[in-house]
N, C-alpha and C. Protein backbone atom coordinates (compact mmCIF):
# COMPACT_ATOMS: atom_id res chain seq x y z
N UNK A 1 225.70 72.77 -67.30
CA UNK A 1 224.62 71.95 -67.79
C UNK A 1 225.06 70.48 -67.74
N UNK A 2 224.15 69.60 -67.51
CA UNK A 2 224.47 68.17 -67.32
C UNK A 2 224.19 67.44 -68.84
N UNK A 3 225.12 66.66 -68.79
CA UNK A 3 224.93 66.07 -70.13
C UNK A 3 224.60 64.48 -69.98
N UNK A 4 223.83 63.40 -70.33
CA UNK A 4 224.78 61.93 -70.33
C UNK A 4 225.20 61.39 -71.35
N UNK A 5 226.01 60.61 -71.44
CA UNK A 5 226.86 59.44 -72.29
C UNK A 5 226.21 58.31 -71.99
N UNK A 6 225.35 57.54 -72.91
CA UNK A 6 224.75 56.43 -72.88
C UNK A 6 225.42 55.67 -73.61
N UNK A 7 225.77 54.27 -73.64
CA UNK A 7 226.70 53.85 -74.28
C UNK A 7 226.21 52.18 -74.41
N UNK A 8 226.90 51.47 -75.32
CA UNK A 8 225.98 50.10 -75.47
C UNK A 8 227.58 49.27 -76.30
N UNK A 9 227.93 48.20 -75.01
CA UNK A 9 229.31 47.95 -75.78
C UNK A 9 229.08 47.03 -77.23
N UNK A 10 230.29 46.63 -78.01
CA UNK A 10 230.20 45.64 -78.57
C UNK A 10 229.47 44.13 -78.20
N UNK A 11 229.18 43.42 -78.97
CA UNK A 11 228.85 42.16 -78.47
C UNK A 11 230.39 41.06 -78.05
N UNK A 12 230.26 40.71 -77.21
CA UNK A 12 231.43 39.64 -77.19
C UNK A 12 232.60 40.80 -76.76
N UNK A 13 232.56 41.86 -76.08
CA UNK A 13 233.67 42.45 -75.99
C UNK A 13 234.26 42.59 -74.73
N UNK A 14 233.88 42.00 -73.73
CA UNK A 14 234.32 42.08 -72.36
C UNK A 14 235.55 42.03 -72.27
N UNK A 15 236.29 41.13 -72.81
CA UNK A 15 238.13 41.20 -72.50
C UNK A 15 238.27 42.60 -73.47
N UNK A 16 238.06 42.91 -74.13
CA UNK A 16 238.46 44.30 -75.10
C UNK A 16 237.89 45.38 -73.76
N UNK A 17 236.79 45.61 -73.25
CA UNK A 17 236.96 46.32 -72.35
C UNK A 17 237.56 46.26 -71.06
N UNK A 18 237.94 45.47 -70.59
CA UNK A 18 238.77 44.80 -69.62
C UNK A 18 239.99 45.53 -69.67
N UNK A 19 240.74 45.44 -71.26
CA UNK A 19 242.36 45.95 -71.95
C UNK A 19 242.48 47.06 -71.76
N UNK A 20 241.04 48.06 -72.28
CA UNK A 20 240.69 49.67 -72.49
C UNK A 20 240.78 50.39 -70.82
N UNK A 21 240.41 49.37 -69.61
CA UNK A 21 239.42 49.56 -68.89
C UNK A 21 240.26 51.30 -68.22
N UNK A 22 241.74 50.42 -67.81
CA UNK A 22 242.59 51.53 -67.50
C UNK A 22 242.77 52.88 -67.95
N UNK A 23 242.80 52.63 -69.25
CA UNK A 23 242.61 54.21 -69.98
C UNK A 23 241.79 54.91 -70.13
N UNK A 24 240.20 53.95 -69.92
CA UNK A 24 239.48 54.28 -69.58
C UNK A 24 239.32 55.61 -68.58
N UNK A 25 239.52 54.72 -67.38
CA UNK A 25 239.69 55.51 -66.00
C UNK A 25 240.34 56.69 -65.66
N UNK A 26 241.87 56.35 -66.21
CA UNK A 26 242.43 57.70 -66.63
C UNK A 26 241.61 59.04 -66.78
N UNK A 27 240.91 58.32 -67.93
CA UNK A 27 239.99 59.65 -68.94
C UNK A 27 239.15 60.06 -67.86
N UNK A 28 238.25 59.12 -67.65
CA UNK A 28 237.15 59.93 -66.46
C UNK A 28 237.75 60.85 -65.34
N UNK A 29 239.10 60.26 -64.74
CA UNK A 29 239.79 61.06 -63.63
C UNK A 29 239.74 62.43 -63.95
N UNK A 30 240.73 62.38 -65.72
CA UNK A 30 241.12 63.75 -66.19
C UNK A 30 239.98 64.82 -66.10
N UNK A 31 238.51 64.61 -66.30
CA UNK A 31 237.89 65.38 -66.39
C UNK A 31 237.63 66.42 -65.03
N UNK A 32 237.79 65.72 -63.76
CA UNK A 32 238.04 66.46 -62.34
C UNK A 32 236.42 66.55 -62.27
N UNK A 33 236.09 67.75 -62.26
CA UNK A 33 234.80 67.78 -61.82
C UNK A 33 234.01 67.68 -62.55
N UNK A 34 234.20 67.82 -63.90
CA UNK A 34 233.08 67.70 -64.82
C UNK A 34 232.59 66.42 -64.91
N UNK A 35 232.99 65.70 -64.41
CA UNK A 35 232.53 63.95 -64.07
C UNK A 35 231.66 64.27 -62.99
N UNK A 36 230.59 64.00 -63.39
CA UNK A 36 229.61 64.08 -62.09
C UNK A 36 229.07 62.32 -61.54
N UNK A 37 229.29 61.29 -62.01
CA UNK A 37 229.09 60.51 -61.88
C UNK A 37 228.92 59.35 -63.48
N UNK A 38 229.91 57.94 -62.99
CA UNK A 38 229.69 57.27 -63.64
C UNK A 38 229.83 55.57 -63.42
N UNK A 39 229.48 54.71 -64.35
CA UNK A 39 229.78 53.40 -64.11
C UNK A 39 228.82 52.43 -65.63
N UNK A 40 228.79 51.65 -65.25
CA UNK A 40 228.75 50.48 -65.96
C UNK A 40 227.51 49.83 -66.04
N UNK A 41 226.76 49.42 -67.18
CA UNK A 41 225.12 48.66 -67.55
C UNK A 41 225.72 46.70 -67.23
N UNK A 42 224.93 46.61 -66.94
CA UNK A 42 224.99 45.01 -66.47
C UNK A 42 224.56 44.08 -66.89
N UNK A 43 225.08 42.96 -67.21
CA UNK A 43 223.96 41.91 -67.66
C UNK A 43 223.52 41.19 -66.51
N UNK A 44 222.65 39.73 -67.00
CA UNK A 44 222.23 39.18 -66.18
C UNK A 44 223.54 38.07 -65.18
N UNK A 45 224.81 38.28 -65.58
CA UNK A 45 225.72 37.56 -65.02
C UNK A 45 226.29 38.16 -64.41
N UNK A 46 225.94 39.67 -63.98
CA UNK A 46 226.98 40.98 -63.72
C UNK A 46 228.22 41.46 -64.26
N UNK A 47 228.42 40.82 -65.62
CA UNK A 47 229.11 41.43 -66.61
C UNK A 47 228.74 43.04 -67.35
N UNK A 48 229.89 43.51 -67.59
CA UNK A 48 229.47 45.18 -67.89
C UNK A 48 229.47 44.97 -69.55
N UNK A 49 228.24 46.01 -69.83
CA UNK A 49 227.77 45.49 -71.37
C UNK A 49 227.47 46.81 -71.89
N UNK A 50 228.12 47.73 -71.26
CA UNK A 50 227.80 49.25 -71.29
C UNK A 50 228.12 50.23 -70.34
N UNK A 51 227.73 51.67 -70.30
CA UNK A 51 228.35 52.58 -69.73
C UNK A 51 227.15 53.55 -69.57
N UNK A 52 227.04 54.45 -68.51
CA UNK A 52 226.62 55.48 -68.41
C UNK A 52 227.20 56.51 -67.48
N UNK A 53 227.58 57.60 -67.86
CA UNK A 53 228.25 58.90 -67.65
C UNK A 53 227.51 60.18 -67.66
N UNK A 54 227.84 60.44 -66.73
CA UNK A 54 226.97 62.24 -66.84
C UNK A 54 228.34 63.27 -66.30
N UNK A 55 228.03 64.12 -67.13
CA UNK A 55 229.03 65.48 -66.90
C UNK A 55 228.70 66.27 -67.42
N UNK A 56 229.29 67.19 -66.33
CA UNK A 56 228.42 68.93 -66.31
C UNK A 56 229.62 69.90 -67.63
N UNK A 57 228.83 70.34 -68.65
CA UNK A 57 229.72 70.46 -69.39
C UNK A 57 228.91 72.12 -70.18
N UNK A 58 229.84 72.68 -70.87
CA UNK A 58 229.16 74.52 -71.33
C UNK A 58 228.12 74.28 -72.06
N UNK A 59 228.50 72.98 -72.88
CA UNK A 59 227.48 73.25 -74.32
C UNK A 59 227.33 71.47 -74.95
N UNK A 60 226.14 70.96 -75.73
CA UNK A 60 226.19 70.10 -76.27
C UNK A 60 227.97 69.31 -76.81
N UNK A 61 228.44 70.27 -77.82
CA UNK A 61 229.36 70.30 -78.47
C UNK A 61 230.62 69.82 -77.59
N UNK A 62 230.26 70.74 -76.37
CA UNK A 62 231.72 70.64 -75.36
C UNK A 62 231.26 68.94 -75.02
N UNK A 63 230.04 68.42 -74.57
CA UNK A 63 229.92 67.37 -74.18
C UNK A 63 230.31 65.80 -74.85
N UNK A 64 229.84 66.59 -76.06
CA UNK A 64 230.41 65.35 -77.32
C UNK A 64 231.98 65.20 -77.67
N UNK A 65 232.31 66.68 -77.30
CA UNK A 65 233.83 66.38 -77.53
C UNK A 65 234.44 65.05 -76.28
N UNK A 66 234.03 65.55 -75.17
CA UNK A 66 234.83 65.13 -73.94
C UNK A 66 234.29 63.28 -74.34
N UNK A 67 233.03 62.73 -74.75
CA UNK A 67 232.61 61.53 -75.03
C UNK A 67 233.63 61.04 -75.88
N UNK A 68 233.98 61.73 -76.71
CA UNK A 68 234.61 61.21 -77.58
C UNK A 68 235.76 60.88 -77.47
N UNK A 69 236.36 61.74 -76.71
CA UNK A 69 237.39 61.51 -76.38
C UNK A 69 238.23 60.12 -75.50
N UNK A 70 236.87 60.02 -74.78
CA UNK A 70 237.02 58.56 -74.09
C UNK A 70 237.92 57.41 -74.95
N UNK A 71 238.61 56.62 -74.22
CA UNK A 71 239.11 55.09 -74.96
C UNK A 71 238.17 54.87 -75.14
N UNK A 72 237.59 54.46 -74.39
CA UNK A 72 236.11 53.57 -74.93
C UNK A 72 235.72 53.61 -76.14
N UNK A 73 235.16 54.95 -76.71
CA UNK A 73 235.21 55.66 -77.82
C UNK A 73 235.93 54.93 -78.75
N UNK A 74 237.31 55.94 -78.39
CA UNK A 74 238.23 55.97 -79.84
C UNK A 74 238.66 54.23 -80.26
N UNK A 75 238.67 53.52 -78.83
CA UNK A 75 239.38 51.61 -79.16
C UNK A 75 238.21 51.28 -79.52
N UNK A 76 237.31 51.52 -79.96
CA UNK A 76 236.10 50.69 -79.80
C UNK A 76 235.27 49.59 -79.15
N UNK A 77 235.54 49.87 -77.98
CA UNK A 77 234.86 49.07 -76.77
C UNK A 77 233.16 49.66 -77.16
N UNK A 78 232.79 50.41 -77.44
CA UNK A 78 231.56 50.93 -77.42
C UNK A 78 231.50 50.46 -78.78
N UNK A 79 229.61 49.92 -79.18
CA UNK A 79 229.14 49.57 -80.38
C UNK A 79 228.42 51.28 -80.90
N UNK A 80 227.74 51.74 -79.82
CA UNK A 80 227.18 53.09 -80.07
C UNK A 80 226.85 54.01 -78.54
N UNK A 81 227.10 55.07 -78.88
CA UNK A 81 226.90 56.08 -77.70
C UNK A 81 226.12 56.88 -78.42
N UNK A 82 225.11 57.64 -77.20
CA UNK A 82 224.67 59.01 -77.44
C UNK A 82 224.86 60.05 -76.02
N UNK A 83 224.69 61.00 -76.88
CA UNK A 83 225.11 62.22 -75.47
C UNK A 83 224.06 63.26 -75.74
N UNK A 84 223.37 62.93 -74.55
CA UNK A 84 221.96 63.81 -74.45
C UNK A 84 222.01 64.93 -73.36
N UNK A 85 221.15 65.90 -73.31
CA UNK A 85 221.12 66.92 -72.38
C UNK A 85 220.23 66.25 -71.69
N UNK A 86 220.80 66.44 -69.70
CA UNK A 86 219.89 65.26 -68.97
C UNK A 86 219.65 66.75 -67.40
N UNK A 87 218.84 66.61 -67.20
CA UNK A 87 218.09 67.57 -65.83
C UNK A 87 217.97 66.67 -64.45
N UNK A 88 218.70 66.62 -63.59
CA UNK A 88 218.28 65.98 -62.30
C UNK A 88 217.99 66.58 -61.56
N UNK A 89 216.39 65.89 -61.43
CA UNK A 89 215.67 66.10 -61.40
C UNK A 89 215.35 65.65 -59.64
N UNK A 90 215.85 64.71 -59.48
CA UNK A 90 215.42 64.14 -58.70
C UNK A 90 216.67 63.64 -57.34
N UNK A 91 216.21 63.85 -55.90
CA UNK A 91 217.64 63.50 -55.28
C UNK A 91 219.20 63.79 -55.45
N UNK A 92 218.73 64.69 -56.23
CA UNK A 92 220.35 65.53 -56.76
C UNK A 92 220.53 66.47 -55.41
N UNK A 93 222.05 65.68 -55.09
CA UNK A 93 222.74 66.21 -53.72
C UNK A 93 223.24 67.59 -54.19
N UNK A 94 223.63 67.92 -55.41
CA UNK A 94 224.47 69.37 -55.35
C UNK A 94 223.84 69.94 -56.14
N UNK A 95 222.33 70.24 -56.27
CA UNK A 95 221.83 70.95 -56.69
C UNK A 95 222.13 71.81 -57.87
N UNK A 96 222.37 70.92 -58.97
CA UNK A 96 222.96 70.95 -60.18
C UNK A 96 221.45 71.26 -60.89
């Protein structure tokens, strides 16, 4: 089941995610396939001011764990996340 991680950083936090960014990455790697795709909300300067993540995961629960787990998360680069059950719907190459 596909899940996403919607995410909305701090205000003023770009060098704090900048610091995280690496461990960040890490984290997404670790997941292997359950990362089905991710990246970054934009402002109008093309600064990243947020996150969105989707991964294919057993259960709500399993999904919130793996969010949480993120740096992002735990350093607080993120002001608030949610992790919703998401259906693609549309142009989905692997017929997930």
């Amino acid at each position: 089941m596909l899940y996403v991680v919607i995410a909305e950083d701090r205000p003023n936090g770009l060098e704090h995610r900048l610091a995280v960014r690496p461990a960040h990455l890490r984290h997404l790697e670790s997941l292997g396939e359950k990362l089905v795709l991710a990246g970054p909300f934009l402002d109008a300067n093309e600064k990243a001011i947020g996150s969105l993540v989707v991964i294919d995961a057993a259960s709500q629960a399993e999904a919130e764990a793996l969010a949480a787990a993120d740096p992002f998360v735990r350093e607080g680069v993120f002001e608030s996340y949610r992790v919703r059950r998401w259906n693609w719907g549309i142009n989905n190459p692997a017929g997930r």
